[in-house]
ModelCIF file with pLDDT and N, C-alpha, C, O atoms, coordinates in Angstrom:
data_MODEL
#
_entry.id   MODEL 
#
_entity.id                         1 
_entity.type                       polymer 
_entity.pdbx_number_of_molecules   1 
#
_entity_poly.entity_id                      1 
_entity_poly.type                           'polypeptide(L)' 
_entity_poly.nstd_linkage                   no 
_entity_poly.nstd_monomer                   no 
_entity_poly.pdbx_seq_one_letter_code       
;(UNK)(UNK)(UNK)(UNK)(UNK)(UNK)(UNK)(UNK)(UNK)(UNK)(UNK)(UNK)(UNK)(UNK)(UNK)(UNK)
(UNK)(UNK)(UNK)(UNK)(UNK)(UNK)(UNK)(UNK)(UNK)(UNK)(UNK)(UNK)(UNK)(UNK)
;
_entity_poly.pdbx_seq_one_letter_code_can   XXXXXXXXXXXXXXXXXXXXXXXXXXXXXX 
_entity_poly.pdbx_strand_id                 A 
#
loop_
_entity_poly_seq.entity_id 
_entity_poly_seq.num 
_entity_poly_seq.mon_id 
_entity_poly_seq.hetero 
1 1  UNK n 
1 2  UNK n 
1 3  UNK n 
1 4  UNK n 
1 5  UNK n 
1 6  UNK n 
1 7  UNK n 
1 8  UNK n 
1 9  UNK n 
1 10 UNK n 
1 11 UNK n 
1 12 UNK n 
1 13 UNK n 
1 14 UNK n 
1 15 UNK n 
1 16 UNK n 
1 17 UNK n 
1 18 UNK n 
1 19 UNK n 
1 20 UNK n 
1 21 UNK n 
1 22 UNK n 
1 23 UNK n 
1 24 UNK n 
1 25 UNK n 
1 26 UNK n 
1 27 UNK n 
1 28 UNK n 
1 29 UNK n 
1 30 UNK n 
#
_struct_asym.id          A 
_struct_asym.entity_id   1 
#
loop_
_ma_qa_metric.id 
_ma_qa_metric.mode 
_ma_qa_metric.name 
_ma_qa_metric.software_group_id 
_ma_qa_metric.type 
1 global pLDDT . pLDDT 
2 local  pLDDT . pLDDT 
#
_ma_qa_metric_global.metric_id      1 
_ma_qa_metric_global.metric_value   71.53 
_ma_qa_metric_global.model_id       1 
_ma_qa_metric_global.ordinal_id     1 
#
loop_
_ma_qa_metric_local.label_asym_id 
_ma_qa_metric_local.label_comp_id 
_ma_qa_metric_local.label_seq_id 
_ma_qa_metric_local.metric_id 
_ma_qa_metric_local.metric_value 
_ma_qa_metric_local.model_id 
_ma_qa_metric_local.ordinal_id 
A UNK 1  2 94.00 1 1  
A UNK 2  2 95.00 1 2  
A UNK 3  2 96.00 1 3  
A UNK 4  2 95.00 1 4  
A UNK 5  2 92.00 1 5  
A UNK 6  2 92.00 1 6  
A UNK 7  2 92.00 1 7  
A UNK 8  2 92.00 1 8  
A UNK 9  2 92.00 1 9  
A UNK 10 2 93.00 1 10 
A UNK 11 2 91.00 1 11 
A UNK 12 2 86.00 1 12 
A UNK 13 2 78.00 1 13 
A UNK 14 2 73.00 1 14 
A UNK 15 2 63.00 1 15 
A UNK 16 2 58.00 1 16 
A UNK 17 2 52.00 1 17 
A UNK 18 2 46.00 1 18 
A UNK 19 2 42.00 1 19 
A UNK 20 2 44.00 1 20 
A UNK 21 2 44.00 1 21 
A UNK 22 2 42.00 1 22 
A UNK 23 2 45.00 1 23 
A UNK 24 2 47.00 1 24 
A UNK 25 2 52.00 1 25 
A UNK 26 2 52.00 1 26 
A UNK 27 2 56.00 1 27 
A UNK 28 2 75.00 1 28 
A UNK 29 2 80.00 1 29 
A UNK 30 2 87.00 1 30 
#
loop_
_atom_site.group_PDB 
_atom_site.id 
_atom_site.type_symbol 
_atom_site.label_atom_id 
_atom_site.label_alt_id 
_atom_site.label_comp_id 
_atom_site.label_asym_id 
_atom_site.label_entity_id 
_atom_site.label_seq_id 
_atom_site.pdbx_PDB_ins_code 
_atom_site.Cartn_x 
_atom_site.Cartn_y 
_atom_site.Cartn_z 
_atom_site.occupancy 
_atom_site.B_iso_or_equiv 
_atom_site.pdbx_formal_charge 
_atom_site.auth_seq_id 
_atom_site.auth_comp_id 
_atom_site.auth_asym_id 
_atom_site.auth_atom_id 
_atom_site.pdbx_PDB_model_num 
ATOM 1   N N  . UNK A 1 1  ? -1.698  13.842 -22.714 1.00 94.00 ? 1  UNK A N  1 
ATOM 2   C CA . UNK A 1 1  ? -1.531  13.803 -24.167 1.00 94.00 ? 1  UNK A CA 1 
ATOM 3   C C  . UNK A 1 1  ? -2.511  12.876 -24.879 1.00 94.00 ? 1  UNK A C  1 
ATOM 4   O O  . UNK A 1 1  ? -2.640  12.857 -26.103 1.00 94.00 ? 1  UNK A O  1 
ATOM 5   N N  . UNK A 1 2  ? -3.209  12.091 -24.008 1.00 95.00 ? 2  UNK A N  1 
ATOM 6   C CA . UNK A 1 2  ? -4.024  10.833 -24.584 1.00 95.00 ? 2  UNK A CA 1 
ATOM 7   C C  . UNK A 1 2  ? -5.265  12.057 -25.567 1.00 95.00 ? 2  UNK A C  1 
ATOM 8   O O  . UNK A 1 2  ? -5.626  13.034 -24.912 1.00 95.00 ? 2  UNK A O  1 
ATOM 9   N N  . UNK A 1 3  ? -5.828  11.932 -27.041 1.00 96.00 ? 3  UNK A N  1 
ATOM 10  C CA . UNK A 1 3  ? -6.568  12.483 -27.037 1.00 96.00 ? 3  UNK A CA 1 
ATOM 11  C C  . UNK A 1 3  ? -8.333  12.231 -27.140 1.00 96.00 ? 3  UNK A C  1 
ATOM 12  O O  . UNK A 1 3  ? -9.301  12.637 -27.782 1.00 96.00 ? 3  UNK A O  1 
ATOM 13  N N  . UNK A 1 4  ? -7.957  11.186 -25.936 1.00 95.00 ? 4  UNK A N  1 
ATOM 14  C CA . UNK A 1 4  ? -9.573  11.131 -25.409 1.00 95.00 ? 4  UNK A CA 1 
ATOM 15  C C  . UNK A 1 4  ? -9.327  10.982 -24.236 1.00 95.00 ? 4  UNK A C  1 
ATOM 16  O O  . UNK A 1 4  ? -8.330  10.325 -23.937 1.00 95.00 ? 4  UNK A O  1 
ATOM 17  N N  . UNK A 1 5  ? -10.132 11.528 -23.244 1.00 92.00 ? 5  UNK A N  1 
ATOM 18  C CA . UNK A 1 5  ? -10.061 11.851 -21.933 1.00 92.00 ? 5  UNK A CA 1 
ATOM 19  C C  . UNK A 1 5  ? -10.588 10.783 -21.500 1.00 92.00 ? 5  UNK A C  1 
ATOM 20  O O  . UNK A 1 5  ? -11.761 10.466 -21.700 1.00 92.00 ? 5  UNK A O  1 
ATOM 21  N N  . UNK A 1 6  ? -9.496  9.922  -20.660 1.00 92.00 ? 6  UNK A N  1 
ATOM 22  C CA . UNK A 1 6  ? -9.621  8.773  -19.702 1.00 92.00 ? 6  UNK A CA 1 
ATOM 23  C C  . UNK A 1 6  ? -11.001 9.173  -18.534 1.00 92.00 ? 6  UNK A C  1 
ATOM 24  O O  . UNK A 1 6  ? -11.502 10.295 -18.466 1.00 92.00 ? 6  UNK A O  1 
ATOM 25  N N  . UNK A 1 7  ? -11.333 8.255  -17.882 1.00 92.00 ? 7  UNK A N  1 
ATOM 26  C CA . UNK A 1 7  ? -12.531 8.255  -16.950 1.00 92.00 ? 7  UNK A CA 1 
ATOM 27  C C  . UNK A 1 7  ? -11.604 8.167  -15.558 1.00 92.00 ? 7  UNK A C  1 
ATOM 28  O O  . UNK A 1 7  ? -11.703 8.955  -14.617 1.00 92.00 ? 7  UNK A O  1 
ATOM 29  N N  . UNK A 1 8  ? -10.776 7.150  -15.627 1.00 92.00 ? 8  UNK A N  1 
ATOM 30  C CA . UNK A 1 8  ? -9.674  6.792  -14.467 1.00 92.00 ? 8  UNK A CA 1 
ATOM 31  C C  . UNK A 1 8  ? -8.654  6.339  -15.042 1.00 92.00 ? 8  UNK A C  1 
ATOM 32  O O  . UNK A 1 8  ? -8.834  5.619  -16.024 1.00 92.00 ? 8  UNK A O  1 
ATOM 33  N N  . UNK A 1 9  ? -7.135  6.665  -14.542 1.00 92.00 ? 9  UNK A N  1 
ATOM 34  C CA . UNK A 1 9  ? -6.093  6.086  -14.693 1.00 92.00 ? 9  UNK A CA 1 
ATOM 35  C C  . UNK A 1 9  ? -5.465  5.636  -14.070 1.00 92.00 ? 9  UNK A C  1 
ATOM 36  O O  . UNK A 1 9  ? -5.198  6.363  -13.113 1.00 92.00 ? 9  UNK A O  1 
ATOM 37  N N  . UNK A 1 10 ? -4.749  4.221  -14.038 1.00 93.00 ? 10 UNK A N  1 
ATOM 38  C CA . UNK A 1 10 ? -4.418  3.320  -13.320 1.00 93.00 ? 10 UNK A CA 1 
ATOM 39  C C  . UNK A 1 10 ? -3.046  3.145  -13.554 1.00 93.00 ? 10 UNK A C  1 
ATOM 40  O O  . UNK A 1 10 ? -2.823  2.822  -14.721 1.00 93.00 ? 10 UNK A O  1 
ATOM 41  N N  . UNK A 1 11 ? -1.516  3.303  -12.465 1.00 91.00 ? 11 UNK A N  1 
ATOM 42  C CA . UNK A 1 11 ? -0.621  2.981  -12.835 1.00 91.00 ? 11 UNK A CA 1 
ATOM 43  C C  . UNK A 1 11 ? 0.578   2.118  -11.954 1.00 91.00 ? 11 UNK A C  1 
ATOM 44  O O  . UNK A 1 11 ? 0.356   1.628  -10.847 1.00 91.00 ? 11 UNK A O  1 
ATOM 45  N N  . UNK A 1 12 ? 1.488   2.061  -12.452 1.00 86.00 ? 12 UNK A N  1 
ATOM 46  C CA . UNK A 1 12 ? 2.715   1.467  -11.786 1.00 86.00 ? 12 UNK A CA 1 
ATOM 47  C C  . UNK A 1 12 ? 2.464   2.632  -10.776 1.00 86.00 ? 12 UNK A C  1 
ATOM 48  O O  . UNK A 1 12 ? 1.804   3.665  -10.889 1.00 86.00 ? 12 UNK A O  1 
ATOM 49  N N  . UNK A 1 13 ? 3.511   1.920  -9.338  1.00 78.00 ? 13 UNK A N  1 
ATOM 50  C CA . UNK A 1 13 ? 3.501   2.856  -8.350  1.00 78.00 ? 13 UNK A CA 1 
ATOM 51  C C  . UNK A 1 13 ? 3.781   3.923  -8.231  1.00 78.00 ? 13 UNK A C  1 
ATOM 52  O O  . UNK A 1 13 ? 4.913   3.933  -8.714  1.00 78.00 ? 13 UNK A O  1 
ATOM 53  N N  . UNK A 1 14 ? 3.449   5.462  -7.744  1.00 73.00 ? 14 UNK A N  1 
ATOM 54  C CA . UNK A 1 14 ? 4.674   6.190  -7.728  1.00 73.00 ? 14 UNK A CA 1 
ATOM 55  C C  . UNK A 1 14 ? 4.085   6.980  -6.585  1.00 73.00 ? 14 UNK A C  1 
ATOM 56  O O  . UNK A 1 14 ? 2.855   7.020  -6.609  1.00 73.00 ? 14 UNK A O  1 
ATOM 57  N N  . UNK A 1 15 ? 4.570   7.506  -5.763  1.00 63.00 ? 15 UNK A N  1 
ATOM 58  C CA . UNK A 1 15 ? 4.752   8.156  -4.582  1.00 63.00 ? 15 UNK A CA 1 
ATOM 59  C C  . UNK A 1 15 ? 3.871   9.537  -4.893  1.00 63.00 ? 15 UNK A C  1 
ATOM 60  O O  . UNK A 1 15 ? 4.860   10.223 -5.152  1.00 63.00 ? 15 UNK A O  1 
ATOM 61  N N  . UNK A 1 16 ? 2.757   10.466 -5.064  1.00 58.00 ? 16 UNK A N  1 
ATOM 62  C CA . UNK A 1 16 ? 2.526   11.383 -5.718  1.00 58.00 ? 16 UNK A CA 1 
ATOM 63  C C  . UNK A 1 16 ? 2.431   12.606 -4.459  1.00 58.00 ? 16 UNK A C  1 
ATOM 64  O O  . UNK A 1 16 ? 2.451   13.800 -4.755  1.00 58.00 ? 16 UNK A O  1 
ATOM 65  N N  . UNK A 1 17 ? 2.313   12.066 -2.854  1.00 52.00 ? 17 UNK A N  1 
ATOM 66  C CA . UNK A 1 17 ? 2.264   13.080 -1.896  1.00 52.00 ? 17 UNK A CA 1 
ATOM 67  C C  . UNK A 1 17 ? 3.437   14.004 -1.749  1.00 52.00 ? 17 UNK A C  1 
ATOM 68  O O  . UNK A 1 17 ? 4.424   13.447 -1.269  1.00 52.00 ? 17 UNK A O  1 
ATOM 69  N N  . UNK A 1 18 ? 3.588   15.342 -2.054  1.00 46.00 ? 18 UNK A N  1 
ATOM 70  C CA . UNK A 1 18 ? 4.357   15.985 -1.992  1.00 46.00 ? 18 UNK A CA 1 
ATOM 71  C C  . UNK A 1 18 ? 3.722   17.607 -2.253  1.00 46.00 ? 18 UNK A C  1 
ATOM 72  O O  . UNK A 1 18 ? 2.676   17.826 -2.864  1.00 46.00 ? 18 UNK A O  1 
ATOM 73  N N  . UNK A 1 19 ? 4.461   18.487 -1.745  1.00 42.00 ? 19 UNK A N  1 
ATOM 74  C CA . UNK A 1 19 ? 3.852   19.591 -1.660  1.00 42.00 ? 19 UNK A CA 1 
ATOM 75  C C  . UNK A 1 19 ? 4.584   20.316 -3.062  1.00 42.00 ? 19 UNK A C  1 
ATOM 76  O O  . UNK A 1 19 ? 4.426   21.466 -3.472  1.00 42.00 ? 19 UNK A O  1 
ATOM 77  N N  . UNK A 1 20 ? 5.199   19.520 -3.476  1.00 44.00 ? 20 UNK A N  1 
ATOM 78  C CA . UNK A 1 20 ? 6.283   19.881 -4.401  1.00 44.00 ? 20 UNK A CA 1 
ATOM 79  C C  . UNK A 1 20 ? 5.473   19.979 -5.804  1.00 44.00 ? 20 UNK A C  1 
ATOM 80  O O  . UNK A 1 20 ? 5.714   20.817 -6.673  1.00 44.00 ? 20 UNK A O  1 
ATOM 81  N N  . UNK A 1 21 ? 4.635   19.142 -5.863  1.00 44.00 ? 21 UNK A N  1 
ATOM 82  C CA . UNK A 1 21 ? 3.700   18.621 -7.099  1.00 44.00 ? 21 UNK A CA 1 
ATOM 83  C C  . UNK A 1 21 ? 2.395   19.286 -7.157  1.00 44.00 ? 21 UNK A C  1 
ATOM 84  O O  . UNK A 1 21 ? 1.450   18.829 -7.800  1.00 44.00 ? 21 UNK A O  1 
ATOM 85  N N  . UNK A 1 22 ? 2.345   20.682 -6.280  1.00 42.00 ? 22 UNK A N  1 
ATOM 86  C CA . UNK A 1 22 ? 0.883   20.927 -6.802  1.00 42.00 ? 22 UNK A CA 1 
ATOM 87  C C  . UNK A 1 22 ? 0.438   21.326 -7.951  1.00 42.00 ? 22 UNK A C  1 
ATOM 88  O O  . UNK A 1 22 ? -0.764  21.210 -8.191  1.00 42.00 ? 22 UNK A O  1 
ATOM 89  N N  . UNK A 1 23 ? 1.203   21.806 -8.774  1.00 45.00 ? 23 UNK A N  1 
ATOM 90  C CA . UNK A 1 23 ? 1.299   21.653 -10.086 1.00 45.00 ? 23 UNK A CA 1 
ATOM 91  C C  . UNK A 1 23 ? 0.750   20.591 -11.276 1.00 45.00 ? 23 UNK A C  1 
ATOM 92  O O  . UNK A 1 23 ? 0.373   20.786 -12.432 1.00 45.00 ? 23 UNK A O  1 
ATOM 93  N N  . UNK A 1 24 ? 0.873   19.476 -10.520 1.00 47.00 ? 24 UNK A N  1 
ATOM 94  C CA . UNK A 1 24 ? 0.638   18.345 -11.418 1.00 47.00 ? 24 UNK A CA 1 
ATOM 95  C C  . UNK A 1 24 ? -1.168  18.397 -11.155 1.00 47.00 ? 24 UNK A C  1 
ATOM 96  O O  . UNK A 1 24 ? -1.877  18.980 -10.335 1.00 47.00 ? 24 UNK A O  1 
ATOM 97  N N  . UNK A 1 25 ? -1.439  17.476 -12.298 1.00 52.00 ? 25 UNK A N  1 
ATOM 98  C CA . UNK A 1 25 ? -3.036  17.447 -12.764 1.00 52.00 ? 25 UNK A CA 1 
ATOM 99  C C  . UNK A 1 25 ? -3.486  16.460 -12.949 1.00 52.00 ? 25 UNK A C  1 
ATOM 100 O O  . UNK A 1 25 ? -4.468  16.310 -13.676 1.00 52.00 ? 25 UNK A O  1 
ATOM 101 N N  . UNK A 1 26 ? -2.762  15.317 -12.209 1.00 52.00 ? 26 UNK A N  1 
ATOM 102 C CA . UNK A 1 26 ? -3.574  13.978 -11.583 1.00 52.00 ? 26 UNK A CA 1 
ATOM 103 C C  . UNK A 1 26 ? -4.656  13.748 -11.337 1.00 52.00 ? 26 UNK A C  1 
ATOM 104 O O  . UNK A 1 26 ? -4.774  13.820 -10.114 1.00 52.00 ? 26 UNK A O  1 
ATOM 105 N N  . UNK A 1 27 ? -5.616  13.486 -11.818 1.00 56.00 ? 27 UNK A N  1 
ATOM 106 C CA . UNK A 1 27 ? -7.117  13.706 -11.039 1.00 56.00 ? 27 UNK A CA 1 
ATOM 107 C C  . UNK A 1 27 ? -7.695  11.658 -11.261 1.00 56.00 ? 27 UNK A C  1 
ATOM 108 O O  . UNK A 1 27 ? -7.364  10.861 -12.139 1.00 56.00 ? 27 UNK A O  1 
ATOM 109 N N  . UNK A 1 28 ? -8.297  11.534 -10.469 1.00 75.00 ? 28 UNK A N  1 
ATOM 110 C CA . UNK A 1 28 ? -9.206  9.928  -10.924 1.00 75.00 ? 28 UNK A CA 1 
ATOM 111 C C  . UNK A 1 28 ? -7.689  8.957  -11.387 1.00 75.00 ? 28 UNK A C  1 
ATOM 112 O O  . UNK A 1 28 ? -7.477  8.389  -12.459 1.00 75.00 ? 28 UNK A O  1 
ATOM 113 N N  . UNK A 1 29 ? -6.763  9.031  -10.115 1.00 80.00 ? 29 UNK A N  1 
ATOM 114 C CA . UNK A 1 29 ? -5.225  8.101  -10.366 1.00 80.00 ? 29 UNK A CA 1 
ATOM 115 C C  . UNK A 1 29 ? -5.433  7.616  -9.060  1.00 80.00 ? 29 UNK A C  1 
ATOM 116 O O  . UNK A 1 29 ? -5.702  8.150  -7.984  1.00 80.00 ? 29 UNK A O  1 
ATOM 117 N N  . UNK A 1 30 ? -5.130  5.833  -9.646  1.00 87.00 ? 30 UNK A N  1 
ATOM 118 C CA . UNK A 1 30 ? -4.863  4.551  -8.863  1.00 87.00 ? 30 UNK A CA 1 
ATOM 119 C C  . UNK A 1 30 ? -3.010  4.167  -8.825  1.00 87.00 ? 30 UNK A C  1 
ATOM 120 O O  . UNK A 1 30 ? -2.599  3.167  -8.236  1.00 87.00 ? 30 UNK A O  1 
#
């Protein structure tokens, strides 16, 4: 939703390996 496109995003922890989430559009996440 940010409307300027981050370079990298950096966050609190969260577990993102799952086969469940390929859906999601995480890309350049710490």
């Amino acid at each position: 939703n940010l409307k300027i496109k981050p370079d990298i995003i950096i966050s609190d922890f969260i577990n993102i390996n799952s086969k469940k989430l390929a859906s999601i559009s995480l890309t350049g996440f710490i």
